[in-house]
Protein backbone atom coordinates (compact mmCIF):
# COMPACT_ATOMS: atom_id res chain seq x y z
CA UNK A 1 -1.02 46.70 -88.38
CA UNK A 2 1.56 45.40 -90.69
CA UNK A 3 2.29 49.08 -92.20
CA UNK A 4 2.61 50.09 -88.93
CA UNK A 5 5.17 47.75 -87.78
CA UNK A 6 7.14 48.52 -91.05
CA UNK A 7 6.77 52.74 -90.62
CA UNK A 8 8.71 52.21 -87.26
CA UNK A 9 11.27 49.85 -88.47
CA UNK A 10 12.01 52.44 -91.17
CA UNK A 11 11.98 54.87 -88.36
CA UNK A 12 14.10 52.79 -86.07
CA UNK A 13 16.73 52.33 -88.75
CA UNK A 14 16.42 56.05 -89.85
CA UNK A 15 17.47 56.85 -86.47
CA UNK A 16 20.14 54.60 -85.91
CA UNK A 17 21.53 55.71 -89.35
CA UNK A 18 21.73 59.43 -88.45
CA UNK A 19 22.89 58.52 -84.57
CA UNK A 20 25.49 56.50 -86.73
CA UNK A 21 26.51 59.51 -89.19
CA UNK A 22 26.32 61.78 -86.00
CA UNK A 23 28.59 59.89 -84.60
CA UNK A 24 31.29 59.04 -86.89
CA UNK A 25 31.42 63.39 -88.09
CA UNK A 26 31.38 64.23 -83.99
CA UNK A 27 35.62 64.98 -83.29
CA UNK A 28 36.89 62.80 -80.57
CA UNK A 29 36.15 63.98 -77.05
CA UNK A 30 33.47 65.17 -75.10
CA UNK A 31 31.85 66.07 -78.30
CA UNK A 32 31.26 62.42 -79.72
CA UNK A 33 30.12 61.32 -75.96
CA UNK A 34 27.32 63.98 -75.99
CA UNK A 35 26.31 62.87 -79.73
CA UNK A 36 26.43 59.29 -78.82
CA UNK A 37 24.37 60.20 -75.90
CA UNK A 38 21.64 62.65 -77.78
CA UNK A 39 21.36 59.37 -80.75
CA UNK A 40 20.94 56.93 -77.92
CA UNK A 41 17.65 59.55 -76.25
CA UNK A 42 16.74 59.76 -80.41
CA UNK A 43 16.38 56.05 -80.62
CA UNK A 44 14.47 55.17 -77.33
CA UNK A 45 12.35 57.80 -78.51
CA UNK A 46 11.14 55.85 -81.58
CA UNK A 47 11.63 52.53 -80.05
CA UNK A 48 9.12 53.61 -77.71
CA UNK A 49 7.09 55.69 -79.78
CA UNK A 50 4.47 53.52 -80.43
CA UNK A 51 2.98 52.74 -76.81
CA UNK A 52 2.23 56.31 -76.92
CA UNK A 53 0.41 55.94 -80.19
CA UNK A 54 -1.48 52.49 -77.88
CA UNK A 55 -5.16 52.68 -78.00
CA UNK A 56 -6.17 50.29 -75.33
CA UNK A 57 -10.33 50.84 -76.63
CA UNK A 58 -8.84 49.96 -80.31
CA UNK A 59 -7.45 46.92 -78.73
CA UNK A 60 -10.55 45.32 -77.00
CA UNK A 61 -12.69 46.29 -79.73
CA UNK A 62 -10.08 44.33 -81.98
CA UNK A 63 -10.43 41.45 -79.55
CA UNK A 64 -14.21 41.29 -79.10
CA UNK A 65 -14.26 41.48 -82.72
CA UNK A 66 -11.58 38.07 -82.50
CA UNK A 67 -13.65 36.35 -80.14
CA UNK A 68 -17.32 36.83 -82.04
CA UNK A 69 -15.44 35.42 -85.18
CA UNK A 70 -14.01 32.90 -83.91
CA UNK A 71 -17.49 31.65 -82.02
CA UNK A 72 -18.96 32.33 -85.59
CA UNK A 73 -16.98 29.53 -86.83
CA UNK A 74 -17.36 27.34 -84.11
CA UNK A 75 -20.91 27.45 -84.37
CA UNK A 76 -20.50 26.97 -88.24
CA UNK A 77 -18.38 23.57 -87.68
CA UNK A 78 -20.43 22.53 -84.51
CA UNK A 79 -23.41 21.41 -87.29
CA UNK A 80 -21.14 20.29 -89.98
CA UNK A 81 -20.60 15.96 -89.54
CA UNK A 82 -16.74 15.19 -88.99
CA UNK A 83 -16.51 13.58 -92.60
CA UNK A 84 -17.54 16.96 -93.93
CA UNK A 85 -15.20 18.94 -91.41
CA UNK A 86 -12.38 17.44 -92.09
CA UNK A 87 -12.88 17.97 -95.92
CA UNK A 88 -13.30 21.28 -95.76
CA UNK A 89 -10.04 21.95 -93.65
CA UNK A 90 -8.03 20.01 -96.15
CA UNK A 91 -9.77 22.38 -99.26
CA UNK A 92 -8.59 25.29 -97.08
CA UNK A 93 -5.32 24.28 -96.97
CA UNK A 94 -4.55 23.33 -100.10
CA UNK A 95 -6.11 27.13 -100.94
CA UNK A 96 -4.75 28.84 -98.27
CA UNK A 97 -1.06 27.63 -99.94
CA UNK A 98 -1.97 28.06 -103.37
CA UNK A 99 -2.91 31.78 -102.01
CA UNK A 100 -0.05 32.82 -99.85
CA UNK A 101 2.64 30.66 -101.80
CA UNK A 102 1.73 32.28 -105.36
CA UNK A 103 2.74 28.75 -106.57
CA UNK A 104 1.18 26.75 -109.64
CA UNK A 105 0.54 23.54 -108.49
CA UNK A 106 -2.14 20.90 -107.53
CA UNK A 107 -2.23 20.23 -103.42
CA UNK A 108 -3.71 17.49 -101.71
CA UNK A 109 -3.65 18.53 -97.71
CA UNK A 110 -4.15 15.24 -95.29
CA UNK A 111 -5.47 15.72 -91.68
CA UNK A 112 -4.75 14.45 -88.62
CA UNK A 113 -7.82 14.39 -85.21
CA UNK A 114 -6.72 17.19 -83.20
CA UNK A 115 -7.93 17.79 -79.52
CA UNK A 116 -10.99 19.34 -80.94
CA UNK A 117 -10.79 19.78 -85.05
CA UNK A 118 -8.65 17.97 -87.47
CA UNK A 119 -5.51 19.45 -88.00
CA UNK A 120 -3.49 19.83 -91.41
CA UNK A 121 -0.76 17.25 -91.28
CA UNK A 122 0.89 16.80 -94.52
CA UNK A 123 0.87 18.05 -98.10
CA UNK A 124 1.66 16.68 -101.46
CA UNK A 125 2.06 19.31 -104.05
CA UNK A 126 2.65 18.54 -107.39
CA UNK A 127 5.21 21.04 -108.93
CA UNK A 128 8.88 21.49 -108.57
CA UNK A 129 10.27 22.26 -105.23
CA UNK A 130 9.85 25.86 -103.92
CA UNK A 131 12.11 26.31 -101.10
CA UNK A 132 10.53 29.79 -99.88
CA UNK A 133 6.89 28.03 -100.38
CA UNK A 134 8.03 25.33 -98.64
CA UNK A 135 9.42 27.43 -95.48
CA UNK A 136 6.07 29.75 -95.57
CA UNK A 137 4.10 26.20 -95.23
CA UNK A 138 5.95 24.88 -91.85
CA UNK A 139 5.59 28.27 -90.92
CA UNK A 140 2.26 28.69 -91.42
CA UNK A 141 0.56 25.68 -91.04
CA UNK A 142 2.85 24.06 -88.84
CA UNK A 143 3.52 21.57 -91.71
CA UNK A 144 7.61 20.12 -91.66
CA UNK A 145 9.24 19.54 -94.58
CA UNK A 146 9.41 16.12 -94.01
CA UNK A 147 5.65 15.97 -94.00
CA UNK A 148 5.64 18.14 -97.30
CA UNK A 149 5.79 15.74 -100.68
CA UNK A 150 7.23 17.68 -103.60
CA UNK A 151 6.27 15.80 -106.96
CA UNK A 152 7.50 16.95 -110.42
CA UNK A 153 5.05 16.77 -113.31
């Protein structure tokens, strides 16, 4: 999904590029008008390129898929006591960072009750202050950074 998205912002930008080049070699007139017309046809064309590549069956399968996970876990936490629940959300946060972040550190995640689960609330990490791990965590996890604790060793 991800390479996908970045193939057609390569090809969106490819476009635009030539349209641009196009443009700025077309002599003044009638000329640059048509040019400027044909790059504006070449970049709807790729803009919209990719509902004709939409495979609505890919799409429910990818949902279906979605939902049967996500009653998978539900069932997993539905036998699990609170205490234990709300552990294991605050080890998967503090993983999930180290994971995505690429930081060294130690984290400590604290939760708050949500409406259903408890909810990752606040962070300390001990290591010196990343300001792109930071932004990925509020991001992310919905985590501030007024609610993220930065401690050097």
């Amino acid at each position: 999904m991800i390479d996908a998205l970045r193939e057609w912002i390569i090809a969106l930008a490819a476009a635009a590029f030539i349209g641009g080049i196009a443009a700025a070699l077309a002599p003044e007139g009638k000329m640059r008008r048509v040019v400027n017309l044909v790059s504006g046809f070449m970049l709807v064309a790729v803009m919209l390129a990719p509902v004709r590549r939409f495979e609505l069956d890919d799409y429910a399968r990818f949902l279906e898929e979605f939902r049967v996970q996500a009653d998978e876990y539900r069932l997993e936490f539905e036998n699990v006591p609170e205490s234990d629940v709300k552990t294991i959300i605050e080890a998967k946060t503090a993983a999930y960072i180290l994971d995505k972040t690429g930081i060294t550190a130690r984290v400590k995640a604290r939760t708050v009750d949500g409406s259903e689960y408890p909810l990752p609330w606040e962070v300390e990490l001990t290591a010196e202050y990343d300001v792109t791990a930071s932004r990925l965590i509020e991001s992310e996890l919905g985590i501030p950074k007024e609610r993220q604790k930065w401690v050097t060793r």
